[in-house]
PDB file of N, CA and C in Angstrom:
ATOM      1  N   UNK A   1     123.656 136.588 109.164  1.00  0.00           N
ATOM      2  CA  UNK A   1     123.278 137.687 108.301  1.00  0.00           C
ATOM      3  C   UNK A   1     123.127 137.155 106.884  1.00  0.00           C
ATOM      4  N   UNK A   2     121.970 137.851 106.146  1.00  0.00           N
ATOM      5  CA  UNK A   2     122.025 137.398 104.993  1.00  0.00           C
ATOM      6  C   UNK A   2     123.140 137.740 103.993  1.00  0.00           C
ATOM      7  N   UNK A   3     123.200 137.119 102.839  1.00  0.00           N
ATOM      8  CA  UNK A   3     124.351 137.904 101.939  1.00  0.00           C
ATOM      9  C   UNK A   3     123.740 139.333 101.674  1.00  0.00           C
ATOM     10  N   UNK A   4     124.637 140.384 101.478  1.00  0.00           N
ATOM     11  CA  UNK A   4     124.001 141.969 101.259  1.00  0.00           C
ATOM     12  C   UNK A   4     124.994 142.254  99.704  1.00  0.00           C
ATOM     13  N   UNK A   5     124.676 142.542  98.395  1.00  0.00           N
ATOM     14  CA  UNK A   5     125.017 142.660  97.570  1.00  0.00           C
ATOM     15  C   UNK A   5     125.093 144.229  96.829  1.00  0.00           C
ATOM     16  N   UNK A   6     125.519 144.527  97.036  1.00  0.00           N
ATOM     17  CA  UNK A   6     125.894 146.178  96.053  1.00  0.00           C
ATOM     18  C   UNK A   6     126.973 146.157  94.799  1.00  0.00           C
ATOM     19  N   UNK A   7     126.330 147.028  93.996  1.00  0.00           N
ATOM     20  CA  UNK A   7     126.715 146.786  92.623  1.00  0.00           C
ATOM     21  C   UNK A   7     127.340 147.934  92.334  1.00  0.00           C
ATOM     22  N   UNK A   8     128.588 148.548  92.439  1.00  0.00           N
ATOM     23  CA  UNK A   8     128.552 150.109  91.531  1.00  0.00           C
ATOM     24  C   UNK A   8     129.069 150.227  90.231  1.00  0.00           C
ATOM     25  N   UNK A   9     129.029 150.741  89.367  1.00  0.00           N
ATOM     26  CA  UNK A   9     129.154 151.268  87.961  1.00  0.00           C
ATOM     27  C   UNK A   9     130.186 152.292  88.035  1.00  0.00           C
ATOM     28  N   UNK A  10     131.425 152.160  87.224  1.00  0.00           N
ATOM     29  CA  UNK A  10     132.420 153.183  87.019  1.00  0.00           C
ATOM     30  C   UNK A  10     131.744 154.260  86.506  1.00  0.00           C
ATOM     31  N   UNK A  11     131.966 155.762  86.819  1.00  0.00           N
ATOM     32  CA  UNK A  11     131.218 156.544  86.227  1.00  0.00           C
ATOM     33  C   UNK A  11     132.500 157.554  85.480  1.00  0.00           C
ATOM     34  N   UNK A  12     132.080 158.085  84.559  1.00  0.00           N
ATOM     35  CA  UNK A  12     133.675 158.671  83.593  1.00  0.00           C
ATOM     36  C   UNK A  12     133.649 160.145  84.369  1.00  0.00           C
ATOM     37  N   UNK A  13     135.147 159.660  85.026  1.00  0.00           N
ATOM     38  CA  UNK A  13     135.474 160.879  85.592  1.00  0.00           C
ATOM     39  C   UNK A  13     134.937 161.214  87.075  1.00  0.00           C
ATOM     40  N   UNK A  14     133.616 160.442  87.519  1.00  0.00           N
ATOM     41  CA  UNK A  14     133.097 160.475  88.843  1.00  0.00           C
ATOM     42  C   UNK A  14     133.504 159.324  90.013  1.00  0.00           C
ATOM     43  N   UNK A  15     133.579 159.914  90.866  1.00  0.00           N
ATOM     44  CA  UNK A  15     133.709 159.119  92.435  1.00  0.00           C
ATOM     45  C   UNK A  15     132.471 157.738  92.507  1.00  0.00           C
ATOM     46  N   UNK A  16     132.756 157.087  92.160  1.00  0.00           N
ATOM     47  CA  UNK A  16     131.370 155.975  92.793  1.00  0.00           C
ATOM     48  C   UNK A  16     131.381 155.553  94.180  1.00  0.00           C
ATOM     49  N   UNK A  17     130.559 155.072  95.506  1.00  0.00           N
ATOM     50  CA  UNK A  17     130.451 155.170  96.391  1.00  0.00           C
ATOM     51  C   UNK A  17     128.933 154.484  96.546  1.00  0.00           C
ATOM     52  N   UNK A  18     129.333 152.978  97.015  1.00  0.00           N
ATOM     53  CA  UNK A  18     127.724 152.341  97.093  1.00  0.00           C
ATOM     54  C   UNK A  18     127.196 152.874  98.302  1.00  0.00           C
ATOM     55  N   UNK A  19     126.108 152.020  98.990  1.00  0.00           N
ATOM     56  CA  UNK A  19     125.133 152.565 100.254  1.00  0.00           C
ATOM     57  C   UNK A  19     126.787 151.363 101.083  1.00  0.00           C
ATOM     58  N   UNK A  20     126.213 152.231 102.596  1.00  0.00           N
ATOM     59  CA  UNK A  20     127.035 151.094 103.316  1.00  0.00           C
ATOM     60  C   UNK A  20     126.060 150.557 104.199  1.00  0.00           C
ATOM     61  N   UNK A  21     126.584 149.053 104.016  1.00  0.00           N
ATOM     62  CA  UNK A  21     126.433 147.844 104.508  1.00  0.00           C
ATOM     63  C   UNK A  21     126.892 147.893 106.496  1.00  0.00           C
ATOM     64  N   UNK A  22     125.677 148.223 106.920  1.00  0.00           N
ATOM     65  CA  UNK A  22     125.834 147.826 108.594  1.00  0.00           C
ATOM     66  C   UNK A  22     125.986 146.486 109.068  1.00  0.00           C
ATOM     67  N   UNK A  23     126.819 146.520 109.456  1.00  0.00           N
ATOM     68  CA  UNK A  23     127.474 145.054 109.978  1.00  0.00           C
ATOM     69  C   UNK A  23     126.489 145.134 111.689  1.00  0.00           C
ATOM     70  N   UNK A  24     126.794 143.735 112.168  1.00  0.00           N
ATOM     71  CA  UNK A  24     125.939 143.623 113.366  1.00  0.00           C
ATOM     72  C   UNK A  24     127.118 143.680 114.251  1.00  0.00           C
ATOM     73  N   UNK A  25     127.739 144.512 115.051  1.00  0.00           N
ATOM     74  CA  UNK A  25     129.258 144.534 115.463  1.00  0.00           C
ATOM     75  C   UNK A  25     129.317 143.370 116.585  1.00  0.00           C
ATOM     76  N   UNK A  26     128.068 142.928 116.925  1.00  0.00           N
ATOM     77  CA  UNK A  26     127.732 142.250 118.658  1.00  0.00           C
ATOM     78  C   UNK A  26     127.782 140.538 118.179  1.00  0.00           C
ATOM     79  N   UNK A  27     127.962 140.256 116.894  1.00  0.00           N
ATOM     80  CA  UNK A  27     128.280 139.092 116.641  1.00  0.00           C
ATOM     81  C   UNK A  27     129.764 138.859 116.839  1.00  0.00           C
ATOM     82  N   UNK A  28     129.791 137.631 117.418  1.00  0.00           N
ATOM     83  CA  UNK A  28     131.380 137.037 117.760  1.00  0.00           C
ATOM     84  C   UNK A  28     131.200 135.948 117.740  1.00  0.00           C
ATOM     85  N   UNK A  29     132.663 134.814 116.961  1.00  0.00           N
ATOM     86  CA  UNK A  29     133.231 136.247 116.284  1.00  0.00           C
ATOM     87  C   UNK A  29     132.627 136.775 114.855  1.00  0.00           C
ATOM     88  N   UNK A  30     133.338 137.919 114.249  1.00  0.00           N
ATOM     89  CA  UNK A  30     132.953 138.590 113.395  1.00  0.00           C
ATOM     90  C   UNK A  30     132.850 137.860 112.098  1.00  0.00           C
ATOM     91  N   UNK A  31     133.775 137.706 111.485  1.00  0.00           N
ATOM     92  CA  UNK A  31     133.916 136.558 110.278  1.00  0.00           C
ATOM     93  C   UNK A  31     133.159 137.080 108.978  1.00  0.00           C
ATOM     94  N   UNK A  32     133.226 137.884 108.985  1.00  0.00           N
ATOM     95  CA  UNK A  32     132.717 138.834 107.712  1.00  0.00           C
ATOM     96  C   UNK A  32     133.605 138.565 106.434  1.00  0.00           C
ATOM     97  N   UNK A  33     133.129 137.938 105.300  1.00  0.00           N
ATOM     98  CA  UNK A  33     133.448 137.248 104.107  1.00  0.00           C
ATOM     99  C   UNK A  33     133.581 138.396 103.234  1.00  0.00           C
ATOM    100  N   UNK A  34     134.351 138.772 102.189  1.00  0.00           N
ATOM    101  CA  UNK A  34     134.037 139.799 101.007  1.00  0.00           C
ATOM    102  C   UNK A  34     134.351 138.947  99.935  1.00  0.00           C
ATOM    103  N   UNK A  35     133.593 139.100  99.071  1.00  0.00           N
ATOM    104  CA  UNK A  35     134.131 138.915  97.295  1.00  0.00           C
ATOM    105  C   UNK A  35     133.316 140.184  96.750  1.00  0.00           C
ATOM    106  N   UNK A  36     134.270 140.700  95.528  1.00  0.00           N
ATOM    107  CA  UNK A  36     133.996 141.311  94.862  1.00  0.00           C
ATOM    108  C   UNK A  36     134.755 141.043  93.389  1.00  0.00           C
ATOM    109  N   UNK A  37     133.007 140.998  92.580  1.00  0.00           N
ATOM    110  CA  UNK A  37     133.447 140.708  91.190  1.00  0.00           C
ATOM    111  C   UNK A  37     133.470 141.565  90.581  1.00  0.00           C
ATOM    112  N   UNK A  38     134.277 141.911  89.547  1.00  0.00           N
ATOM    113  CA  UNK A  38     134.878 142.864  88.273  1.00  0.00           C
ATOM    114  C   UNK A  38     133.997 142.319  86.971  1.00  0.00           C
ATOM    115  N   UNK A  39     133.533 143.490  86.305  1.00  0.00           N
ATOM    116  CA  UNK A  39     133.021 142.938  84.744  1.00  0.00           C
ATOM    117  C   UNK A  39     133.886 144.497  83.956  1.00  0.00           C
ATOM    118  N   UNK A  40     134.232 144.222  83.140  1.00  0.00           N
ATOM    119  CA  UNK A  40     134.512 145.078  82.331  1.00  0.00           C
ATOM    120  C   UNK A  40     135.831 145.797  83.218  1.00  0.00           C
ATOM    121  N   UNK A  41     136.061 147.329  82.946  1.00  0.00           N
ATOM    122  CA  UNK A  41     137.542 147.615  83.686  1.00  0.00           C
ATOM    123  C   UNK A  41     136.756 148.780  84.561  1.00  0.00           C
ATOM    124  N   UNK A  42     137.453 148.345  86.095  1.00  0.00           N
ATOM    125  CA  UNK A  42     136.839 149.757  86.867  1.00  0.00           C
ATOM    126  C   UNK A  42     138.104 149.285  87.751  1.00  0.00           C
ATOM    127  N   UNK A  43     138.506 150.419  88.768  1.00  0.00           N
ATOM    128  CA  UNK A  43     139.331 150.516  90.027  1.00  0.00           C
ATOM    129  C   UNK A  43     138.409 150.541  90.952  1.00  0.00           C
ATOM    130  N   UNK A  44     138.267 149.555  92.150  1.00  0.00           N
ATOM    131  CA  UNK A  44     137.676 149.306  93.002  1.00  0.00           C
ATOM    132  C   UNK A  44     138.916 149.449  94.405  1.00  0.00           C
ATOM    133  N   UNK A  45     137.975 150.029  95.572  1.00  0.00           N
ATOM    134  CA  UNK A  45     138.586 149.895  97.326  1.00  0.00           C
ATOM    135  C   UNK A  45     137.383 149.350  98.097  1.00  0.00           C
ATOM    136  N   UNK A  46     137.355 148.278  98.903  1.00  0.00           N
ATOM    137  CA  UNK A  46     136.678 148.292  99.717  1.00  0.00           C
ATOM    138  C   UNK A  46     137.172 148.814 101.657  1.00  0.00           C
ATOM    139  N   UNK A  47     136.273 149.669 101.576  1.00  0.00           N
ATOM    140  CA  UNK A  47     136.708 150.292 102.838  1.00  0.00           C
ATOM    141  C   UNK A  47     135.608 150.113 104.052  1.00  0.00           C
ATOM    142  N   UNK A  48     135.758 150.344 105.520  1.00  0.00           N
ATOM    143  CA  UNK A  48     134.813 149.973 106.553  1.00  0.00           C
ATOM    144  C   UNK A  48     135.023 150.673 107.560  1.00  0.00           C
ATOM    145  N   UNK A  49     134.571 151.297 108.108  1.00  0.00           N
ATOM    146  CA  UNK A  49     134.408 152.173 109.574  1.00  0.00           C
ATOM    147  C   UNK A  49     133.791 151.382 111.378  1.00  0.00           C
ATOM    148  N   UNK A  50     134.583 152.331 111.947  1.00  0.00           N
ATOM    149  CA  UNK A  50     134.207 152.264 112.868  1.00  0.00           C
ATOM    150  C   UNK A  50     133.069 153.030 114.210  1.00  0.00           C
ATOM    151  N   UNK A  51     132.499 153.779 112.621  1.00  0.00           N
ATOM    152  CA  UNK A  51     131.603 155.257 113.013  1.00  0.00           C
ATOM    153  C   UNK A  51     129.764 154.529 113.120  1.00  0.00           C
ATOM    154  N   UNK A  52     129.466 154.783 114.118  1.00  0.00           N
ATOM    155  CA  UNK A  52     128.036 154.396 113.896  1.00  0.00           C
ATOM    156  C   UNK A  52     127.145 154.607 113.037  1.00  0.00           C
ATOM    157  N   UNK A  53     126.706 153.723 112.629  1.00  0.00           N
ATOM    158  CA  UNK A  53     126.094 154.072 111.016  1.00  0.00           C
ATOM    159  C   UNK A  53     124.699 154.246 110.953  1.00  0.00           C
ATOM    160  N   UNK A  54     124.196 154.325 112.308  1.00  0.00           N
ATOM    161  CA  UNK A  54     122.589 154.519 112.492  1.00  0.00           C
ATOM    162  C   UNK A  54     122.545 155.910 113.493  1.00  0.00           C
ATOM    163  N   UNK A  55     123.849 156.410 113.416  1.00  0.00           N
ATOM    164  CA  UNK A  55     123.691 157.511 114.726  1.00  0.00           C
ATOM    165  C   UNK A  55     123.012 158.754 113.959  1.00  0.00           C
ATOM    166  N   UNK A  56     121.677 159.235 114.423  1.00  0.00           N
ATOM    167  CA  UNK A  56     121.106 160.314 114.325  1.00  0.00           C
ATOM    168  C   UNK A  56     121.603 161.776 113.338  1.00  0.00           C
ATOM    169  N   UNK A  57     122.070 161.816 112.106  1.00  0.00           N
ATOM    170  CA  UNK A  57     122.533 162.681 111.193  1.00  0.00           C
ATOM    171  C   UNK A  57     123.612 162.275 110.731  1.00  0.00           C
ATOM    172  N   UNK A  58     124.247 160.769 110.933  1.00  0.00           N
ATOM    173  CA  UNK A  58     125.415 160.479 110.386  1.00  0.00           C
ATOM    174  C   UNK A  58     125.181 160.245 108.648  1.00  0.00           C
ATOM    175  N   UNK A  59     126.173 160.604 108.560  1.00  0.00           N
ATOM    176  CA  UNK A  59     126.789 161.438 106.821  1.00  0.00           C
ATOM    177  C   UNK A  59     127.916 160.274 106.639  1.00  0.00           C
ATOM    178  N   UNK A  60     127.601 159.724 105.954  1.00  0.00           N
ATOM    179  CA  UNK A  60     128.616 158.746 105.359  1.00  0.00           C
ATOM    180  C   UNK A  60     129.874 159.155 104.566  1.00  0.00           C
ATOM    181  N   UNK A  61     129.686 160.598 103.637  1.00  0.00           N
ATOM    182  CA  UNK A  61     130.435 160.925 102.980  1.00  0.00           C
ATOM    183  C   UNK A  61     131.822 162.072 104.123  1.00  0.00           C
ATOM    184  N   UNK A  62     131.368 161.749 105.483  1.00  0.00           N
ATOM    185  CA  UNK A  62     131.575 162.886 106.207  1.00  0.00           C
ATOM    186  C   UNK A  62     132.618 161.717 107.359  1.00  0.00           C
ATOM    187  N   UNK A  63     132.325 160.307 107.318  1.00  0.00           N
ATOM    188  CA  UNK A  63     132.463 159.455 107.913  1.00  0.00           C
ATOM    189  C   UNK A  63     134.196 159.218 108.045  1.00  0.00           C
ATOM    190  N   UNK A  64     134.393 158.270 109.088  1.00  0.00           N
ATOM    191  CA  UNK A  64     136.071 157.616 108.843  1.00  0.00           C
ATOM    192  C   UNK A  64     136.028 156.468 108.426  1.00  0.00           C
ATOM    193  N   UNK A  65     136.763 156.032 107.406  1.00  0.00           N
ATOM    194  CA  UNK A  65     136.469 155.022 106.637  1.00  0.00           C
ATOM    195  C   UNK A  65     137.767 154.651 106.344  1.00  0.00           C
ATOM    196  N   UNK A  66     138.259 153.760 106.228  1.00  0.00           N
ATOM    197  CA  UNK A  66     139.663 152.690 106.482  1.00  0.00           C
ATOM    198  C   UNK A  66     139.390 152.169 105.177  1.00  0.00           C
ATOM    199  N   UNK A  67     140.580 152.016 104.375  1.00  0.00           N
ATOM    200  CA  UNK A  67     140.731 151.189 102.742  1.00  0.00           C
ATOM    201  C   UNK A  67     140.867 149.847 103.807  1.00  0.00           C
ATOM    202  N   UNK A  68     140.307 148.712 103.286  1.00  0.00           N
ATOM    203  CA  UNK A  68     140.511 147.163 103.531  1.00  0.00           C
ATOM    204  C   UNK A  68     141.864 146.806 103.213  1.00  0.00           C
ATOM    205  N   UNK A  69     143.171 146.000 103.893  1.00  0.00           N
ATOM    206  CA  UNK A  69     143.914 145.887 103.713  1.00  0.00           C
ATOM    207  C   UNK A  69     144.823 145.289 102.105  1.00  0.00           C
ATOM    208  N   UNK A  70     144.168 145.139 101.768  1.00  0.00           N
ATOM    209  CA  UNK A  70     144.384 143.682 100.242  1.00  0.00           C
ATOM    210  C   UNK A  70     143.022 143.909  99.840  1.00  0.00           C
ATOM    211  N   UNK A  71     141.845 145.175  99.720  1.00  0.00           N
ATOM    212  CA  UNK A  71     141.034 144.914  98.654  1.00  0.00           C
ATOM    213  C   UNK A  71     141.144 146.540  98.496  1.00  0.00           C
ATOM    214  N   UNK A  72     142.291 146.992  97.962  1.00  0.00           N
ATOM    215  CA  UNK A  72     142.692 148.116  97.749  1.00  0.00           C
ATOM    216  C   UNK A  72     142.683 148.597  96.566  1.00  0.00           C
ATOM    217  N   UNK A  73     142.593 149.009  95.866  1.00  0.00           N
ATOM    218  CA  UNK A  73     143.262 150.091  94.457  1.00  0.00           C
ATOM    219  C   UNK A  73     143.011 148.924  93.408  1.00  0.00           C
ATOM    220  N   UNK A  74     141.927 147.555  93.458  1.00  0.00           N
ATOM    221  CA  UNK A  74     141.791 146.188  92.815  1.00  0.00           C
ATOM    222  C   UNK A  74     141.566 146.483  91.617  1.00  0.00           C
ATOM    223  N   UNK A  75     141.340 145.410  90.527  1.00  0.00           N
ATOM    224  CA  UNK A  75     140.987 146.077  88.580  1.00  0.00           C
ATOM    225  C   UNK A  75     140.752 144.609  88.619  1.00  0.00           C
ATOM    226  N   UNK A  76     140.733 143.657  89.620  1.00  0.00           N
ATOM    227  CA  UNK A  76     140.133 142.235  89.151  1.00  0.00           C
ATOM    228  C   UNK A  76     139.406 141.616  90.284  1.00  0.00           C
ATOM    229  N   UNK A  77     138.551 140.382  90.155  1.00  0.00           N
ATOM    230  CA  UNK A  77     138.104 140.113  91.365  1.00  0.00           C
ATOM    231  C   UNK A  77     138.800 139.601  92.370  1.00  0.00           C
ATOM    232  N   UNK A  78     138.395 139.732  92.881  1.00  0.00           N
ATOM    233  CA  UNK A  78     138.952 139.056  94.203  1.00  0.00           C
ATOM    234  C   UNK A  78     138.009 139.068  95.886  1.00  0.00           C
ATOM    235  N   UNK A  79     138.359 138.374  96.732  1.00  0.00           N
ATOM    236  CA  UNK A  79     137.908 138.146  98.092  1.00  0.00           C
ATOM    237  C   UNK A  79     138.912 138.136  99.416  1.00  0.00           C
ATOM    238  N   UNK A  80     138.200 138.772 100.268  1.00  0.00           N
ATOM    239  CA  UNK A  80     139.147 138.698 101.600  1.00  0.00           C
ATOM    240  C   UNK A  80     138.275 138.357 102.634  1.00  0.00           C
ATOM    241  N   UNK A  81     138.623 138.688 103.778  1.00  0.00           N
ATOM    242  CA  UNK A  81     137.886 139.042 105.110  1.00  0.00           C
ATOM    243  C   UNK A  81     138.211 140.050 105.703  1.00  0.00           C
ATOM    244  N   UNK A  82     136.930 139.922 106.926  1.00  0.00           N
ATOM    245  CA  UNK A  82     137.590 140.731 107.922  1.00  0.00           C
ATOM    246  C   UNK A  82     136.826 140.288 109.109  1.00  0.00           C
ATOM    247  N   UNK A  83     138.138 140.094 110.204  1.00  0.00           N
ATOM    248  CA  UNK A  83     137.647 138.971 111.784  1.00  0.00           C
ATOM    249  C   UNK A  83     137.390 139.715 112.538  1.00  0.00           C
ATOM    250  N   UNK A  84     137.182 140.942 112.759  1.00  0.00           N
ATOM    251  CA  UNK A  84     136.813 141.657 113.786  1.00  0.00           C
ATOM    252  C   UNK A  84     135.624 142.578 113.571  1.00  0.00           C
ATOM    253  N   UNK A  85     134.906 142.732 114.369  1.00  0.00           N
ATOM    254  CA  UNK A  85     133.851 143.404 114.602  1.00  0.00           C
ATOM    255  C   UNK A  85     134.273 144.929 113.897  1.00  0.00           C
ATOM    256  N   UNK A  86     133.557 145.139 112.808  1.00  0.00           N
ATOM    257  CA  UNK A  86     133.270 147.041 112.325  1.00  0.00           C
ATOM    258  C   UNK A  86     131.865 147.741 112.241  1.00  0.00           C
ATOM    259  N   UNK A  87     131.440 148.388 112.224  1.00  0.00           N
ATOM    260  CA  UNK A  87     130.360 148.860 112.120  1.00  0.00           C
ATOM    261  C   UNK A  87     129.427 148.931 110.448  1.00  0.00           C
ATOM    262  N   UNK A  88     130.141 149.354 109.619  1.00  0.00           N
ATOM    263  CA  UNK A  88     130.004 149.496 108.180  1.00  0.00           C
ATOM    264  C   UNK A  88     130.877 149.158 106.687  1.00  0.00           C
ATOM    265  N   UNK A  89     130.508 148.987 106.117  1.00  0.00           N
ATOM    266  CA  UNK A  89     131.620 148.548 104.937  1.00  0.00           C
ATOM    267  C   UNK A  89     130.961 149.023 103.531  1.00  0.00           C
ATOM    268  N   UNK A  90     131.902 149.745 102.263  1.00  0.00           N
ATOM    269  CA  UNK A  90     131.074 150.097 101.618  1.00  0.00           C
ATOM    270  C   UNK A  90     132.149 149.670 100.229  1.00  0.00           C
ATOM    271  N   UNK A  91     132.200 149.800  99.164  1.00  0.00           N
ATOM    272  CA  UNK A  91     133.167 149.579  97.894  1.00  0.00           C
ATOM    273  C   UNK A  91     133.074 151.332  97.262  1.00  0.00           C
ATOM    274  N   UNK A  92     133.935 152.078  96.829  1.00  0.00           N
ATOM    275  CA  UNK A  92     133.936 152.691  95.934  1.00  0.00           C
ATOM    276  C   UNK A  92     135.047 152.425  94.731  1.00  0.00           C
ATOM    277  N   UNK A  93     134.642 153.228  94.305  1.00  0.00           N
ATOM    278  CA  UNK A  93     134.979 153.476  92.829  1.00  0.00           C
ATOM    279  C   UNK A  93     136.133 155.085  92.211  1.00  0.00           C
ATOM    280  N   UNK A  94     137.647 154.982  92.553  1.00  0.00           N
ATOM    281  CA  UNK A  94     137.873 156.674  92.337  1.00  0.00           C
ATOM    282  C   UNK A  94     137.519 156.787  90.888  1.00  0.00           C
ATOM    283  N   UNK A  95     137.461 158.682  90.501  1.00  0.00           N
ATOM    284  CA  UNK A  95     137.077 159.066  89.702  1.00  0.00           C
ATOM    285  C   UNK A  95     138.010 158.661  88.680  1.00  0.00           C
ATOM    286  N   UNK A  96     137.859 158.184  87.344  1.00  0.00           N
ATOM    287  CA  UNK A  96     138.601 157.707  86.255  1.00  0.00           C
ATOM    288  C   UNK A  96     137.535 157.779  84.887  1.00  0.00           C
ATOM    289  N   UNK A  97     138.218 158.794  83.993  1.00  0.00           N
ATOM    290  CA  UNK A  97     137.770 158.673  82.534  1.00  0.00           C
ATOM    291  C   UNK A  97     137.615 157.751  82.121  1.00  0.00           C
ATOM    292  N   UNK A  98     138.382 156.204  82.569  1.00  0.00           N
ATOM    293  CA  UNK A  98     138.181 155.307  81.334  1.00  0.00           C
ATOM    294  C   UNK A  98     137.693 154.005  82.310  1.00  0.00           C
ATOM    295  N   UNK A  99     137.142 154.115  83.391  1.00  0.00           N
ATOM    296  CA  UNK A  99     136.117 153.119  84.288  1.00  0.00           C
ATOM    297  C   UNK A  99     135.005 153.098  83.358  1.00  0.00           C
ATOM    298  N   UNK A 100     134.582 151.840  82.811  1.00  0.00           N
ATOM    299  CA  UNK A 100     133.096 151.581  82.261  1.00  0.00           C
ATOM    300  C   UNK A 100     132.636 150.230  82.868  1.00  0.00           C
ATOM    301  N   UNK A 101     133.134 149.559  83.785  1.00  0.00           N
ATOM    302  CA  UNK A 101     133.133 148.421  84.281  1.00  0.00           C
ATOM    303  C   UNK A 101     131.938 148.461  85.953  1.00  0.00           C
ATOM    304  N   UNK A 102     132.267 147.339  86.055  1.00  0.00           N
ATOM    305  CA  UNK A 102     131.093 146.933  86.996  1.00  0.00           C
ATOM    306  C   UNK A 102     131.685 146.203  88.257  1.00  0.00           C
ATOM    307  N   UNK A 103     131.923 146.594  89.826  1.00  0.00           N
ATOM    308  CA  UNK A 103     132.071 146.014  90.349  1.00  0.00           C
ATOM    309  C   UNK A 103     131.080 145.693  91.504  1.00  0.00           C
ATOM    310  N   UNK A 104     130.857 144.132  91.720  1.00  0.00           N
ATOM    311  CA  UNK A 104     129.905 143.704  92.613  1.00  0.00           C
ATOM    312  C   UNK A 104     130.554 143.152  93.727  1.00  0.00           C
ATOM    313  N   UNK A 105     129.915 144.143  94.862  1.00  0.00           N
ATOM    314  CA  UNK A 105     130.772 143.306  96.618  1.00  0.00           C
ATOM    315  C   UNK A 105     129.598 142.453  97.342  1.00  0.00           C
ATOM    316  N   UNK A 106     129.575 141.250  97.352  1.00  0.00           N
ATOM    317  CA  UNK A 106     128.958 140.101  98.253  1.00  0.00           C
ATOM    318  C   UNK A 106     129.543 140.210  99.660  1.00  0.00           C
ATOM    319  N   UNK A 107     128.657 141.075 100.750  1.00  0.00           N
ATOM    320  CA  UNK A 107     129.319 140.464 102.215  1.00  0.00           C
ATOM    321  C   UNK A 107     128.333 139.849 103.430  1.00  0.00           C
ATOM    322  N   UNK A 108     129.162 138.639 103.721  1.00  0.00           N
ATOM    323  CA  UNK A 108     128.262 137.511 104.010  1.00  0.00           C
ATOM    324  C   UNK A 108     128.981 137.636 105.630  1.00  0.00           C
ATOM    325  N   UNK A 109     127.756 137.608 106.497  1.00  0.00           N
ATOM    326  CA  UNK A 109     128.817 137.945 108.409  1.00  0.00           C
ATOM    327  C   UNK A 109     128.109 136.630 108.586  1.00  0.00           C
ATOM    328  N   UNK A 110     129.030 135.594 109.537  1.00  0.00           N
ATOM    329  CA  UNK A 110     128.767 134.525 109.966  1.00  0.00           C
ATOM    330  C   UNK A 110     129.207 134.852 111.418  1.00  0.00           C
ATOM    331  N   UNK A 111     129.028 133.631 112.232  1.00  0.00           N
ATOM    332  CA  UNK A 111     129.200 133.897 113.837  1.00  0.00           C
ATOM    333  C   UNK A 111     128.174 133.538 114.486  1.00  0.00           C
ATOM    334  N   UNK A 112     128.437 133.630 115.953  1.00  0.00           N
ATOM    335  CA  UNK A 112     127.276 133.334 117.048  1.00  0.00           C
ATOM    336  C   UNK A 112     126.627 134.513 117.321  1.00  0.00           C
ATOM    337  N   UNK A 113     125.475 134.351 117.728  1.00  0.00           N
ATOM    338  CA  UNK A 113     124.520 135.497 117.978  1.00  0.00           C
ATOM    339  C   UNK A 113     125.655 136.373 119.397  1.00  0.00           C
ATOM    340  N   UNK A 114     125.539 137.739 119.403  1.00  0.00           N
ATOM    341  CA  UNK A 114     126.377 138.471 120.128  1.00  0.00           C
ATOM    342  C   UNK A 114     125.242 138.572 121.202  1.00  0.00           C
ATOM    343  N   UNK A 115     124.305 137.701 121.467  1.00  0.00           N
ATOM    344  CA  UNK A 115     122.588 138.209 122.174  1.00  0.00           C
ATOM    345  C   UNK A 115     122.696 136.850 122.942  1.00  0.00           C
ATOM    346  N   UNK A 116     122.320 137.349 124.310  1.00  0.00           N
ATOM    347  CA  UNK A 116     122.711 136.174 125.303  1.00  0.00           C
ATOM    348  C   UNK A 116     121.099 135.539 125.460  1.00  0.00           C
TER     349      UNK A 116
END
């Protein structure tokens, strides 16, 4: 997979919430890379589901979505993983008056083709 890059912007007082990133779940193994960089001050979660993200009226904001273990409640950069197959992954942003900052999530899926 190529790298997929989303950028969100603290907004004062608003929820930020990038597009989510469909993972290919049929790759094994999974090996899905995260970094996410901080500019300025924002509270960042990166979170990921197990809800199909191409299913016919699916609502993302409506979705189940899991905080990432250690890229939780973050205010600096940082990187993790994640080894198992998920369907979607997205970064938000909670609502905070004094977020003016910028956080960028890089997620890079490596692995063997899940396609025989």
């Amino acid at each position: 997979m190529r790298p997929v890059v989303y950028t969100i912007t603290g907004g004062a007082g608003t929820q930020v919430v990038s597009r989510v990133c469909p993972i290919d779940h049929y790759i094994s193994p999974a090996n899905i890379a995260l970094n996410v960089v901080v500019t300025g001050t924002i509270t960042y979660t990166v979170q990921y589901t197990f809800d199909d993200v191409f299913a016919p009226g699916y609502d993302p904001a409506n979705g189940n979505w899991t905080n990432h273990p250690t890229l939780v409640t973050k205010t600096v950069t940082a990187d993790s993983n994640i080894s198992y197959p998920v369907r979607g992954i997205r970064v938000i942003s909670p609502a905070s008056p004094s977020s003016s900052g910028t956080a960028t999530l890089t997620i890079i899926q490596g692995g063997g083709s899940g396609l025989a």
